[in-house]
Protein backbone atom coordinates (compact mmCIF):
# COMPACT_ATOMS: atom_id res chain seq x y z
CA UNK A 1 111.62 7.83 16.18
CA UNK A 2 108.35 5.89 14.99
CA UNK A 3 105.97 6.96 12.88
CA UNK A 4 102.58 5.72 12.34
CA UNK A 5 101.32 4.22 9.21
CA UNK A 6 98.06 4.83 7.66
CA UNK A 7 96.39 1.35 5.19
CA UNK A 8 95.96 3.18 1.82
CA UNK A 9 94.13 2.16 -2.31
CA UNK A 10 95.88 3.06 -5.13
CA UNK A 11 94.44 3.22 -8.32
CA UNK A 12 97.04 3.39 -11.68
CA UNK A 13 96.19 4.94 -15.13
CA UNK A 14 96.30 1.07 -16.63
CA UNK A 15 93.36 0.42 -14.14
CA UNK A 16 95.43 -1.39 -11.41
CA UNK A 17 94.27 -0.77 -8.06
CA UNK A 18 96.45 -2.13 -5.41
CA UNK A 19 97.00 -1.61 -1.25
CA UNK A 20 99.86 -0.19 0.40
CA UNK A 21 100.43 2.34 3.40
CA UNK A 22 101.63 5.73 3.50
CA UNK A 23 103.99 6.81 6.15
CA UNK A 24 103.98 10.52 6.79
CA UNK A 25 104.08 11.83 3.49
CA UNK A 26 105.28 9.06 1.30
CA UNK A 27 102.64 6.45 -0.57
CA UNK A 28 103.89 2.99 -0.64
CA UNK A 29 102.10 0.52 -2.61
CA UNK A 30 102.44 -3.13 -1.42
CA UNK A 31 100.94 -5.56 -4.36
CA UNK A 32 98.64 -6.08 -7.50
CA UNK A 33 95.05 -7.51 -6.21
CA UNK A 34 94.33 -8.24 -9.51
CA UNK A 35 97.41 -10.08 -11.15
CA UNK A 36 98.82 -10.81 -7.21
CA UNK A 37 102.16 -8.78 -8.24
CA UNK A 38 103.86 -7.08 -5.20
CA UNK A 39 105.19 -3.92 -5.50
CA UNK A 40 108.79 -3.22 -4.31
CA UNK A 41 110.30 -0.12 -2.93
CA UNK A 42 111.98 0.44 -5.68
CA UNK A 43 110.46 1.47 -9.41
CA UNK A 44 109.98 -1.69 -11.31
CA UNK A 45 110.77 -2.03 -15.00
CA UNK A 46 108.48 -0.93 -17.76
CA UNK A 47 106.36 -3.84 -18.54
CA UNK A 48 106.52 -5.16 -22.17
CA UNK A 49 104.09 -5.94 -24.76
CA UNK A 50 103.86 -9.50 -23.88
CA UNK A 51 102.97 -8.72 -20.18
CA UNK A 52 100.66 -6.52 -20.49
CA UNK A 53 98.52 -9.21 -22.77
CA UNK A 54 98.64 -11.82 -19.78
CA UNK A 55 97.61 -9.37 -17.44
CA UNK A 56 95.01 -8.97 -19.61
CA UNK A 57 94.18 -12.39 -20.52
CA UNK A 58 94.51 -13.17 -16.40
CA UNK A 59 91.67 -10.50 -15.97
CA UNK A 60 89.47 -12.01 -18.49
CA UNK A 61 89.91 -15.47 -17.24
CA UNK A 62 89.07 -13.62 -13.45
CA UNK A 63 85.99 -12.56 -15.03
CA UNK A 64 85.52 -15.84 -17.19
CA UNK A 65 85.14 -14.41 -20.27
CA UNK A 66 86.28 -15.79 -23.17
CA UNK A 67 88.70 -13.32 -25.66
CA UNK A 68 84.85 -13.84 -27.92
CA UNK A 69 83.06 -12.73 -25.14
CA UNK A 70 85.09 -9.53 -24.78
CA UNK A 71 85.59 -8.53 -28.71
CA UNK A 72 81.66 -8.98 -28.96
CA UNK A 73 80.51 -7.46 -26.16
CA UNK A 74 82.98 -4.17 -26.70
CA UNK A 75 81.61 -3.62 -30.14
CA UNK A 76 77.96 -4.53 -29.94
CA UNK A 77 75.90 -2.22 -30.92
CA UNK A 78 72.54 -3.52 -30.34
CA UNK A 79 71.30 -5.96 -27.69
CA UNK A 80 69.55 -9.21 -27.36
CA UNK A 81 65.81 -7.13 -27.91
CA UNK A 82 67.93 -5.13 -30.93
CA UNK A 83 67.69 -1.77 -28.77
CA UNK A 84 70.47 0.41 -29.24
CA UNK A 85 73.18 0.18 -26.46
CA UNK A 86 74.59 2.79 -24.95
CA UNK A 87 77.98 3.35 -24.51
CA UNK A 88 79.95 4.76 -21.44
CA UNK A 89 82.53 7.91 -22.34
CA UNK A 90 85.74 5.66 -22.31
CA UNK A 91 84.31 2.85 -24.47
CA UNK A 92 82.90 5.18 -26.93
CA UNK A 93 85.73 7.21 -27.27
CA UNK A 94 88.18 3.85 -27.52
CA UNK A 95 86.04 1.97 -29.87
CA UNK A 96 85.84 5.94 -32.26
CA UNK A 97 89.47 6.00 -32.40
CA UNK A 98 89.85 2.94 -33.20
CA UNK A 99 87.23 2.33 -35.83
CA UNK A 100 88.28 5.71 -37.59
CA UNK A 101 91.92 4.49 -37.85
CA UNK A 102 93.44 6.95 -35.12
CA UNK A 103 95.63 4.10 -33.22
CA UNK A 104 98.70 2.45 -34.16
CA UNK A 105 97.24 -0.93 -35.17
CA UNK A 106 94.17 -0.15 -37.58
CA UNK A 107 91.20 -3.20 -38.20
CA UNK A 108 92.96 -3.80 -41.84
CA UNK A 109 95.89 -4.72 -39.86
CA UNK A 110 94.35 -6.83 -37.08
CA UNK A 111 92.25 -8.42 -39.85
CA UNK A 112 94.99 -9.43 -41.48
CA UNK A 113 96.34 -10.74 -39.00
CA UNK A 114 93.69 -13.11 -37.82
CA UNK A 115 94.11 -14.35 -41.91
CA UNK A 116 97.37 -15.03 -41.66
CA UNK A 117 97.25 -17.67 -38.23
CA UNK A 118 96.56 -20.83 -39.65
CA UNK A 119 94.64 -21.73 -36.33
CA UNK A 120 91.77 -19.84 -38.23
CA UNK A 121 91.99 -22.26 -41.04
CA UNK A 122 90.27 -25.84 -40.88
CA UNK A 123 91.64 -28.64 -41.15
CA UNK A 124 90.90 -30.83 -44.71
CA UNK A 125 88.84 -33.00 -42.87
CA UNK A 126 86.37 -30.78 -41.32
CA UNK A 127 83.26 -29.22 -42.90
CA UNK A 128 83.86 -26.32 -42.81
CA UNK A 129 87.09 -26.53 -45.21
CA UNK A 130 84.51 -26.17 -47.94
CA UNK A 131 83.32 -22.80 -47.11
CA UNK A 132 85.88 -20.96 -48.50
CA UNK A 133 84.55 -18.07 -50.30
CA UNK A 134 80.79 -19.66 -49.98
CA UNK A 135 78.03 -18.47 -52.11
CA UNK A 136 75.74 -20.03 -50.01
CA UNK A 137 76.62 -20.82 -46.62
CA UNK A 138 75.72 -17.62 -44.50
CA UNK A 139 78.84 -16.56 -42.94
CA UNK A 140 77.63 -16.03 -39.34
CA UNK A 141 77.07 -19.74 -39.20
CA UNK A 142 80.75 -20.71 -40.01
CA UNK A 143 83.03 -20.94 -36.91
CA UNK A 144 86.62 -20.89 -38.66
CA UNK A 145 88.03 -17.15 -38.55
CA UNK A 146 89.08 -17.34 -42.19
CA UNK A 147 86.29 -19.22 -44.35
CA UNK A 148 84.12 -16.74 -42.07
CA UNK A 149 85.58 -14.12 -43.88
CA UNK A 150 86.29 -15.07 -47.17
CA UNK A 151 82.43 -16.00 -47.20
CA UNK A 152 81.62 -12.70 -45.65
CA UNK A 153 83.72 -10.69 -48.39
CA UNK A 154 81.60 -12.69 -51.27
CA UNK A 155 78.72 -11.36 -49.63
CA UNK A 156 79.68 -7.74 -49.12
CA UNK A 157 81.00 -8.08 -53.01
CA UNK A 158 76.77 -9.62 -54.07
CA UNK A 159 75.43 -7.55 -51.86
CA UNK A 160 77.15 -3.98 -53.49
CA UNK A 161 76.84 -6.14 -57.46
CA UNK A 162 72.87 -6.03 -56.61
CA UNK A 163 72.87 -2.39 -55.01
CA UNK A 164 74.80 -1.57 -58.74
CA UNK A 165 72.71 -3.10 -60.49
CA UNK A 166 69.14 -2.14 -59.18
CA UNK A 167 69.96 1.47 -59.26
CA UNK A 168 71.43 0.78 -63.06
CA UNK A 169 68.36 0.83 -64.09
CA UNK A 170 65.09 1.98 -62.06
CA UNK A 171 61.67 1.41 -63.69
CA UNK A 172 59.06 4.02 -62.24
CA UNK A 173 55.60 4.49 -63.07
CA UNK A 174 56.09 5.30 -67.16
CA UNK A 175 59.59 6.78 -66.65
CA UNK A 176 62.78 5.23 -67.17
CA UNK A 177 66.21 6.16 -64.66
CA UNK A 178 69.48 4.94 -66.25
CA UNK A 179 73.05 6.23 -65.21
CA UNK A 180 75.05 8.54 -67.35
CA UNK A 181 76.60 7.80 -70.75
CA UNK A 182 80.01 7.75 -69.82
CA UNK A 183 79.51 5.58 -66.88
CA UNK A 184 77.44 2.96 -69.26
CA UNK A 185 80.52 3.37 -71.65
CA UNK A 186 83.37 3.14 -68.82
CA UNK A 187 81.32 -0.08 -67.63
CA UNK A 188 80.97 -2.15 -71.14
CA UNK A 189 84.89 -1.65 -71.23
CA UNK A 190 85.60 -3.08 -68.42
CA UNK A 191 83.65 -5.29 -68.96
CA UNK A 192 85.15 -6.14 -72.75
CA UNK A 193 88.76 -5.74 -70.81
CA UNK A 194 87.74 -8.84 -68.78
CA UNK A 195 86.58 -11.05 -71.26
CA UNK A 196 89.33 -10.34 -73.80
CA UNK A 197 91.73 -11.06 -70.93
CA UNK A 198 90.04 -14.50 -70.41
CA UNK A 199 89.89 -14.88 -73.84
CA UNK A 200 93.75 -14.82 -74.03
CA UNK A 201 94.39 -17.08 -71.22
CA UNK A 202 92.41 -19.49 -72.55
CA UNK A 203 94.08 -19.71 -75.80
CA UNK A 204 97.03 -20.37 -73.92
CA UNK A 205 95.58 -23.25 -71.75
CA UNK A 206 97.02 -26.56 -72.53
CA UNK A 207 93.64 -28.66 -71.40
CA UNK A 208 91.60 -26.20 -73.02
CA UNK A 209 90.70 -25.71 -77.26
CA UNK A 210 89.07 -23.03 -79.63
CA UNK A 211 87.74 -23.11 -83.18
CA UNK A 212 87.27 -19.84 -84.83
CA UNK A 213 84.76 -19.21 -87.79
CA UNK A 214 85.29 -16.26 -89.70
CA UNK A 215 83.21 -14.10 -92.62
CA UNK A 216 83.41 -10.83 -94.39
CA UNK A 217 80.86 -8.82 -93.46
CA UNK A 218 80.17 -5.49 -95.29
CA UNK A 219 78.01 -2.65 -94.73
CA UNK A 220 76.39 -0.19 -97.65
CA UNK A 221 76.68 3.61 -96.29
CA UNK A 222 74.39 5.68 -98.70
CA UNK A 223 74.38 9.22 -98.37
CA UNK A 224 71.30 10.15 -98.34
CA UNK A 225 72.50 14.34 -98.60
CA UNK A 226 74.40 14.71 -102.22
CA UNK A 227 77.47 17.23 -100.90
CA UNK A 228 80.87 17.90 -102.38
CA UNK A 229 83.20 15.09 -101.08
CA UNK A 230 80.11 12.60 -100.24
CA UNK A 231 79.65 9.56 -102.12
CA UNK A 232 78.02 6.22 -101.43
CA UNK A 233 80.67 3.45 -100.46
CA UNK A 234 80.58 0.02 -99.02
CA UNK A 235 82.72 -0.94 -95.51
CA UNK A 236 84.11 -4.03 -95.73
CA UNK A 237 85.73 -5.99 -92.75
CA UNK A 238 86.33 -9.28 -91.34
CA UNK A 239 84.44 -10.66 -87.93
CA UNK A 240 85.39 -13.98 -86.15
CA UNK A 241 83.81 -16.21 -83.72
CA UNK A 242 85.69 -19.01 -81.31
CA UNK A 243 83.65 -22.02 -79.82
CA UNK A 244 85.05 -23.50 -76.90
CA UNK A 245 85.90 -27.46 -78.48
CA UNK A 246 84.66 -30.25 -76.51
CA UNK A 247 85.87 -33.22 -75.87
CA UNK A 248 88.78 -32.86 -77.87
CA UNK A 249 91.98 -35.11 -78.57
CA UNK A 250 95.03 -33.00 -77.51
CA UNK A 251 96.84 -35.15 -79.67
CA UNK A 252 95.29 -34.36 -82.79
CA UNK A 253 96.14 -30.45 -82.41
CA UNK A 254 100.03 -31.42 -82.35
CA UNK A 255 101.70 -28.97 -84.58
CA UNK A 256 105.05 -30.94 -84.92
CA UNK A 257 103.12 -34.27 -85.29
CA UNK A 258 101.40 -32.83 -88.35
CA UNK A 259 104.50 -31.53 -89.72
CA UNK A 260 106.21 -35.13 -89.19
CA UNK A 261 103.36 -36.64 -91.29
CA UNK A 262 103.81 -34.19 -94.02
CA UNK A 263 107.12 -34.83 -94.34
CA UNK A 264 106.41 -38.40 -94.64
CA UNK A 265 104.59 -38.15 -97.56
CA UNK A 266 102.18 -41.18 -96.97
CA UNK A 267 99.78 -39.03 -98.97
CA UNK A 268 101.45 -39.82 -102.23
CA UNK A 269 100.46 -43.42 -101.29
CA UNK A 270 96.83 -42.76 -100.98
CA UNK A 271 94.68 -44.58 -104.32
CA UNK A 272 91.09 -44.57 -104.93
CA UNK A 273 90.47 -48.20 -103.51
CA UNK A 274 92.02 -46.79 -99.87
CA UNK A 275 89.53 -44.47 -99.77
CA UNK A 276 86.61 -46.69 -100.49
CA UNK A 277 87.66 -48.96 -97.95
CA UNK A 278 87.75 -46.05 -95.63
CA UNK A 279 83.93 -45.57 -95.91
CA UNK A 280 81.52 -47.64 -93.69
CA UNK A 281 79.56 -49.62 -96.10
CA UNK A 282 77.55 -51.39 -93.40
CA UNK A 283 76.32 -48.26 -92.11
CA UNK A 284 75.69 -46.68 -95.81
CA UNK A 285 73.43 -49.64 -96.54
CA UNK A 286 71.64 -48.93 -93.20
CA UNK A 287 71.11 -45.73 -94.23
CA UNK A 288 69.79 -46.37 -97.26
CA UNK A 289 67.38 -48.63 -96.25
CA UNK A 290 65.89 -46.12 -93.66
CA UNK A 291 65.43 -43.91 -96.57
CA UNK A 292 63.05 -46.34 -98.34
CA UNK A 293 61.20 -46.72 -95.04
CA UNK A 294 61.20 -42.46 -94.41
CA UNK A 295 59.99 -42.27 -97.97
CA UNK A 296 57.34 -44.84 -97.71
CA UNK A 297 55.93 -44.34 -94.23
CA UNK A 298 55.78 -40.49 -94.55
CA UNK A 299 53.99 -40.37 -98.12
CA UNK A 300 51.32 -43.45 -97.42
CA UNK A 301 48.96 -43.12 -94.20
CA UNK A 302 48.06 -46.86 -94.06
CA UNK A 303 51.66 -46.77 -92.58
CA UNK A 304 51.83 -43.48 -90.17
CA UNK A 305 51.24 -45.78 -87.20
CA UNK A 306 55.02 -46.66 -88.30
CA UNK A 307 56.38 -43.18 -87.43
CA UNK A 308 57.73 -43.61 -84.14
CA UNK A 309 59.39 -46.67 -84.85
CA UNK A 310 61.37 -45.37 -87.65
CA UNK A 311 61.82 -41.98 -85.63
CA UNK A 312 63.61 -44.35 -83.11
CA UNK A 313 65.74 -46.74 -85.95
CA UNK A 314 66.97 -42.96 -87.26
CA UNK A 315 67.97 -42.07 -83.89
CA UNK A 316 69.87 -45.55 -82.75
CA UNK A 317 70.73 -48.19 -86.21
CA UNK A 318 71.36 -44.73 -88.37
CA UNK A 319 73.20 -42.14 -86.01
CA UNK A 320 76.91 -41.89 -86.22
CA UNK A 321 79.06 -39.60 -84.37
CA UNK A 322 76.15 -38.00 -82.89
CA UNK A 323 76.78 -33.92 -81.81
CA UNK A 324 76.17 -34.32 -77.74
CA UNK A 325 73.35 -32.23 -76.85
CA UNK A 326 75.37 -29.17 -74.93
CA UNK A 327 75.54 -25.52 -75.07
CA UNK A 328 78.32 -24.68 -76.88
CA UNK A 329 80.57 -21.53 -75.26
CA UNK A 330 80.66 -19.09 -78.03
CA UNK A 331 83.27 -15.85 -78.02
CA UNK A 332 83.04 -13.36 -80.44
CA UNK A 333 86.11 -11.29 -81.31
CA UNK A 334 86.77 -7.59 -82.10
CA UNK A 335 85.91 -7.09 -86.29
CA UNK A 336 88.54 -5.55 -88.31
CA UNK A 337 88.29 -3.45 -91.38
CA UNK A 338 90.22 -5.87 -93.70
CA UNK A 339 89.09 -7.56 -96.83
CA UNK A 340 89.72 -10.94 -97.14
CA UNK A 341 89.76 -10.76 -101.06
CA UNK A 342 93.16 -8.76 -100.55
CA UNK A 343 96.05 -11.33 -99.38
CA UNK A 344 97.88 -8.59 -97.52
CA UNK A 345 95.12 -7.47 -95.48
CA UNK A 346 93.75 -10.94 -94.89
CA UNK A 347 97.12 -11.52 -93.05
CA UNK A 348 96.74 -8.98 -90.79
CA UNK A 349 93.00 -9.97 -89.95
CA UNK A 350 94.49 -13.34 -88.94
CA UNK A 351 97.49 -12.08 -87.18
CA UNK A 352 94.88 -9.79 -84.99
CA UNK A 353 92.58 -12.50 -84.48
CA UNK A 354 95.42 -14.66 -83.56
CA UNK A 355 96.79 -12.34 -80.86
CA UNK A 356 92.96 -11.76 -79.23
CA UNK A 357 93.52 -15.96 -78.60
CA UNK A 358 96.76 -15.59 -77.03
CA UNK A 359 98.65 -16.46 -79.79
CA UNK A 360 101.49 -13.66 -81.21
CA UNK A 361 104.84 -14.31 -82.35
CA UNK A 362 106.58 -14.18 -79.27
CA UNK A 363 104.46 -16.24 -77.64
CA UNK A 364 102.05 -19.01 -79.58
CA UNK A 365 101.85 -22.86 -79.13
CA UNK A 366 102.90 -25.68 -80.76
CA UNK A 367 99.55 -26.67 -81.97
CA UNK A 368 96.92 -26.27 -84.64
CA UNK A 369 94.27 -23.37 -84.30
CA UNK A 370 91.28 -24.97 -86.73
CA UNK A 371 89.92 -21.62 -88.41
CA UNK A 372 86.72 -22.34 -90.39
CA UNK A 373 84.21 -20.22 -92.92
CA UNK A 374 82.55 -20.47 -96.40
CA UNK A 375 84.35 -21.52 -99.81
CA UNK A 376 85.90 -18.21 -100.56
CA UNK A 377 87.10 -18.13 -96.75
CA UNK A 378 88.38 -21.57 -96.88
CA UNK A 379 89.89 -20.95 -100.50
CA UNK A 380 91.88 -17.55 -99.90
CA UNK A 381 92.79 -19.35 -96.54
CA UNK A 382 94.49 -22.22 -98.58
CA UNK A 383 95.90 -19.65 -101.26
CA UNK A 384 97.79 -17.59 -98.21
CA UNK A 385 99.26 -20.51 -96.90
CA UNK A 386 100.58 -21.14 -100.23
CA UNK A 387 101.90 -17.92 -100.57
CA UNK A 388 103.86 -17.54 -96.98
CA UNK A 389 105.61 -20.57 -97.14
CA UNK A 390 108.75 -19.68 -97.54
CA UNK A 391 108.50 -17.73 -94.49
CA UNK A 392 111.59 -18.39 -91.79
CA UNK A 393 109.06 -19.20 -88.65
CA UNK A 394 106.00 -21.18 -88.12
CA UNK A 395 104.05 -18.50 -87.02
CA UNK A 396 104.69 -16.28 -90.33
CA UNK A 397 103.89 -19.64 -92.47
CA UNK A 398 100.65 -19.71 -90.44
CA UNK A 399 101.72 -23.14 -89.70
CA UNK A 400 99.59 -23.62 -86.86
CA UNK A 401 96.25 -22.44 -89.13
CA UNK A 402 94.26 -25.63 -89.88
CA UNK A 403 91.80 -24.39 -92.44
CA UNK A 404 88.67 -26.04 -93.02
CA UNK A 405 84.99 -25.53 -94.80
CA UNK A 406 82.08 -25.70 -92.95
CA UNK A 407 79.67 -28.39 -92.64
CA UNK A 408 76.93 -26.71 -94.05
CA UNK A 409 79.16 -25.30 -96.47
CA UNK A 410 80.31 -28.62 -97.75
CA UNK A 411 76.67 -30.30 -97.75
CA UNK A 412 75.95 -27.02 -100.26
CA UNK A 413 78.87 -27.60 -102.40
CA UNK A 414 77.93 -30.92 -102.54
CA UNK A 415 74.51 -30.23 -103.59
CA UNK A 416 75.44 -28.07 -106.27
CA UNK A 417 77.87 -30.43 -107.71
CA UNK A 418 74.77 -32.73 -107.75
CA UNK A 419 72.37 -30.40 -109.82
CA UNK A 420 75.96 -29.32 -112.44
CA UNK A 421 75.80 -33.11 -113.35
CA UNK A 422 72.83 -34.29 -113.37
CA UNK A 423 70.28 -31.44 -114.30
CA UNK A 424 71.09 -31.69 -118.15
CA UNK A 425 68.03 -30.02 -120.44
CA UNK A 426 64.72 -29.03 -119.19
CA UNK A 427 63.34 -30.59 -122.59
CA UNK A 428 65.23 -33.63 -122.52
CA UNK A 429 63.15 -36.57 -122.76
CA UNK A 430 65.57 -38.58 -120.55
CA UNK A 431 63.48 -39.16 -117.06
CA UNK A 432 67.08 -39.56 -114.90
CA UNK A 433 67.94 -35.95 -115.42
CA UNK A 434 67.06 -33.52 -112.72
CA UNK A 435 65.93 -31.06 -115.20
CA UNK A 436 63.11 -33.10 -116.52
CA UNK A 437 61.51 -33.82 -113.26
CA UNK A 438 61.97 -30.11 -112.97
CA UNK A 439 59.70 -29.15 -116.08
CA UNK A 440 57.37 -31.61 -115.52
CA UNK A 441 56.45 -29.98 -111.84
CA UNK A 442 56.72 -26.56 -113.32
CA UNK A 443 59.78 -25.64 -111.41
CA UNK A 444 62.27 -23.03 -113.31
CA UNK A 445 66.00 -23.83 -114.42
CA UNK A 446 68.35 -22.45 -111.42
CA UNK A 447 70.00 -19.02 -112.49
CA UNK A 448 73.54 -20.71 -111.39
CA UNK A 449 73.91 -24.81 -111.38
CA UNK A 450 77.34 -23.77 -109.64
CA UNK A 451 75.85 -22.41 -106.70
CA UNK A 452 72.33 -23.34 -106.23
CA UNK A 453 69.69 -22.00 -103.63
CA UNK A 454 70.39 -24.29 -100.72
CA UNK A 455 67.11 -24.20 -99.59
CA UNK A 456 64.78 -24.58 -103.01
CA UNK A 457 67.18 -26.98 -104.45
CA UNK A 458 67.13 -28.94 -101.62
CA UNK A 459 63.52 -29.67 -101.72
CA UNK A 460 63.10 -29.96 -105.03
CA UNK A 461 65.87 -32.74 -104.74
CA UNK A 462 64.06 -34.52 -102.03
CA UNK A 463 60.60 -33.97 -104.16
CA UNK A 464 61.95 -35.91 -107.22
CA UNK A 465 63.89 -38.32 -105.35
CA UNK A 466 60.42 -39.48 -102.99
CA UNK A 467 58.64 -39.38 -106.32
CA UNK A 468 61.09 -42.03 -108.20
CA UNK A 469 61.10 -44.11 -105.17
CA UNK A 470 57.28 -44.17 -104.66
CA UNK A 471 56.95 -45.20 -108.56
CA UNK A 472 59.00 -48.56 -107.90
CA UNK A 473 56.09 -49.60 -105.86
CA UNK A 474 53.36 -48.96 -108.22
């Protein structure tokens, strides 16, 4: 018996709609009109993950849309005039669940996935390879799925750094907003964490150097209420400084070359005529010929017109080993409560400064750390050597310590040394010593010929030396 059949649509949950008839009471669809798939009698396999993405890529390219055309389009919020879009039931609903996390694949995940396919990356030769993490290059104007968002992530990371620190500190009309105390405290410690961590891993580098200055510093605490276990006392301590070194010879902070040369005793060799021949008597002379010039050109105005010139000469025929004009990268370290005066204590001071450069027992390099100060620094520095070297290990002999005494301190030293011998008696008749120029000029006898004023002995130096000069041309 035949029985009529009757051209049906279906529509499926996945958004299929396909054709088929139905025959009394049975529905039979006949094909996709989407994807073209026909549709057997009997139920087909469950589709896997990879088919369902071509059916959906074979939609979009139906539609010609591009998979950017789609993404942008489904989670748009605003349109071309920047009204606010509104969203049918099922999109809203979709794009909420997903957005809040509620689907098996969240955006971290998708995200980094797109990070992970090097197809996002550019190649070396294009532009773009340079906008990785870009501080200036907006990241809606970089094509590349991963410079786009490294670039974007600096920018979320300024743009919350400049929300922090406006509402740090608010300035109203004559009153002051600032955030709590513990949040300014937690702050400078992470903040202190960071560069002490930097700190470290720079003393370690092999391509970088540091030179640390050190000083006792001390601190009078008068009580200024007289109660049973008070008393006025003095804190003393030690604080440290490291300059980043410029410029430097990597071969000149070799710790085992040193050691090599010491054990070759060439010092025993050195005589007074090597060092003489060591100075640069060509440059000396220049030097002390510009002096007669500065001395006659600054004290007579028939020759000021000469200034410049000589400023020049000073600057070109007399430099040597000129400091290049650069900011140097200063660090200071954490100040401990040890006095330098004790040996014991000054160990530990240099073992903890040590250890905030990165350089501990376990774990130091072969090469010199150059550690600086005044004369009692650079003396009891010296002294502790001494004293450690019978030590098993080059880190407890301090080995790798290169002491040395400051410039400035040196050029004082060397000035006092100066007035010691040649200041003699105030009353001597003999016009060579110091101390007669002194009395004639009415200046006083320094309290300590050992350790002068820098600054008044300096000048009255240069005072009696322009005045001797000046009388050889009278």
């Amino acid at each position: 018996m035949s029985t009529n059949s009757t051209p049906i649509n279906f529509v499926f949950r996945d958004g299929h709609r396909t054709s088929g008839t139905q025959s009394g009471s049975v529905a039979e669809p006949s094909g996709c009109c989407l994807c073209g798939q026909s549709f057997q009698a009997a139920r087909q396999p469950r589709r896997t993950d990879k088919d369902k993405l071509n059916i959906m890529l074979r939609v979009l390219g139906q539609l010609s849309w591009t998979l950017g055309d789609f993404l942008y389009n489904l989670f748009r919020s605003k349109d071309d005039n920047g009204e606010k879009i509104q969203r049918d039931e099922p999109q809203r609903t979709m794009i909420a669940r997903f957005l809040s996390g509620n689907t098996k694949h969240t955006f971290a995940k998708i995200v980094h996935a797109v990070m992970e396919d090097t197809a996002g990356l550019p190649k070396p030769s294009d532009d773009e390879s340079a906008y990785m993490y870009s501080r200036n290059h907006p990241s809606l104007e970089i094509k590349h799925a991963r410079p786009a968002l490294t670039t974007m992530a600096v920018e979320l990371v300024i743009k919350e750094m400049v929300r922090e620190m406006n509402a740090t500190v608010k300035i109203g009309p004559g009153t002051g907003h600032t955030p709590s105390w513990s949040t300014v405290i937690a702050t400078l410690k992470r903040l202190a964490d960071s560069a002490r961590e930097e700190l470290r891993e720079m003393g370690k580098s092999e391509t970088q150097a540091l030179v640390m200055r050190m000083d006792n510093v001390q601190k009078y605490r008068k009580q200024r209420e007289q109660r049973i276990g008070r008393r006025n006392e003095m804190d003393v301590g030690l604080a440290a400084t490291v300059a980043e070194a410029r410029d430097f010879t990597a071969d000149a902070l070799d710790l085992g070359d040193k050691l090599r040369r010491i054990a070759e005793n060439e010092r025993s060799t050195l005589t007074v005529p090597k060092l003489l021949n060591m100075i640069d008597l060509d440059h000396y002379d220049t030097v002390s010929a510009l002096q007669w010039l500065q001395t006659l050109v600054y004290s007579i105005p028939q020759l000021d017109c000469h200034k410049s010139a000589l400023e020049k000469l000073n600057k070109t025929e007399g430099a040597k080993l000129r400091v290049p004009k650069q900011k140097t990268a200063l660090h200071p370290l954490a100040t401990t409560r040890k006095n330098e005066n004790i040996m014991t204590e000054l160990r530990d001071a240099l073992v903890d400064f040590m250890e905030q450069v990165g350089q501990d027992e376990e774990n130091y390099q072969q090469r010199l750390l150059f550690i600086g100060g005044d004369g009692l620094t650079f003396e009891r520095l010296q002294q502790i050597k001494q004293y450690l070297d019978d030590q098993t290990t080059a880190y407890r002999r301090f080995d790798i310590i290169m002491p040395f005494l400051e410039i400035w301190h040196t050029i004082w030293t060397h000035l006092s040394s100066v007035f010691e011998t040649h200041w003699g008696n105030e009353l001597t008749k003999d016009p060579s010593k110091l101390g007669h120029s002194a009395h004639k000029i009415g200046q006083k006898t320094p309290s300590n010929l050992k350790k002068v004023d820098y600054y008044a002995a300096s000048h009255l130096l240069y005072i009696v030396l322009d005045t001797r000069m000046l009388d050889c041309w009278r």
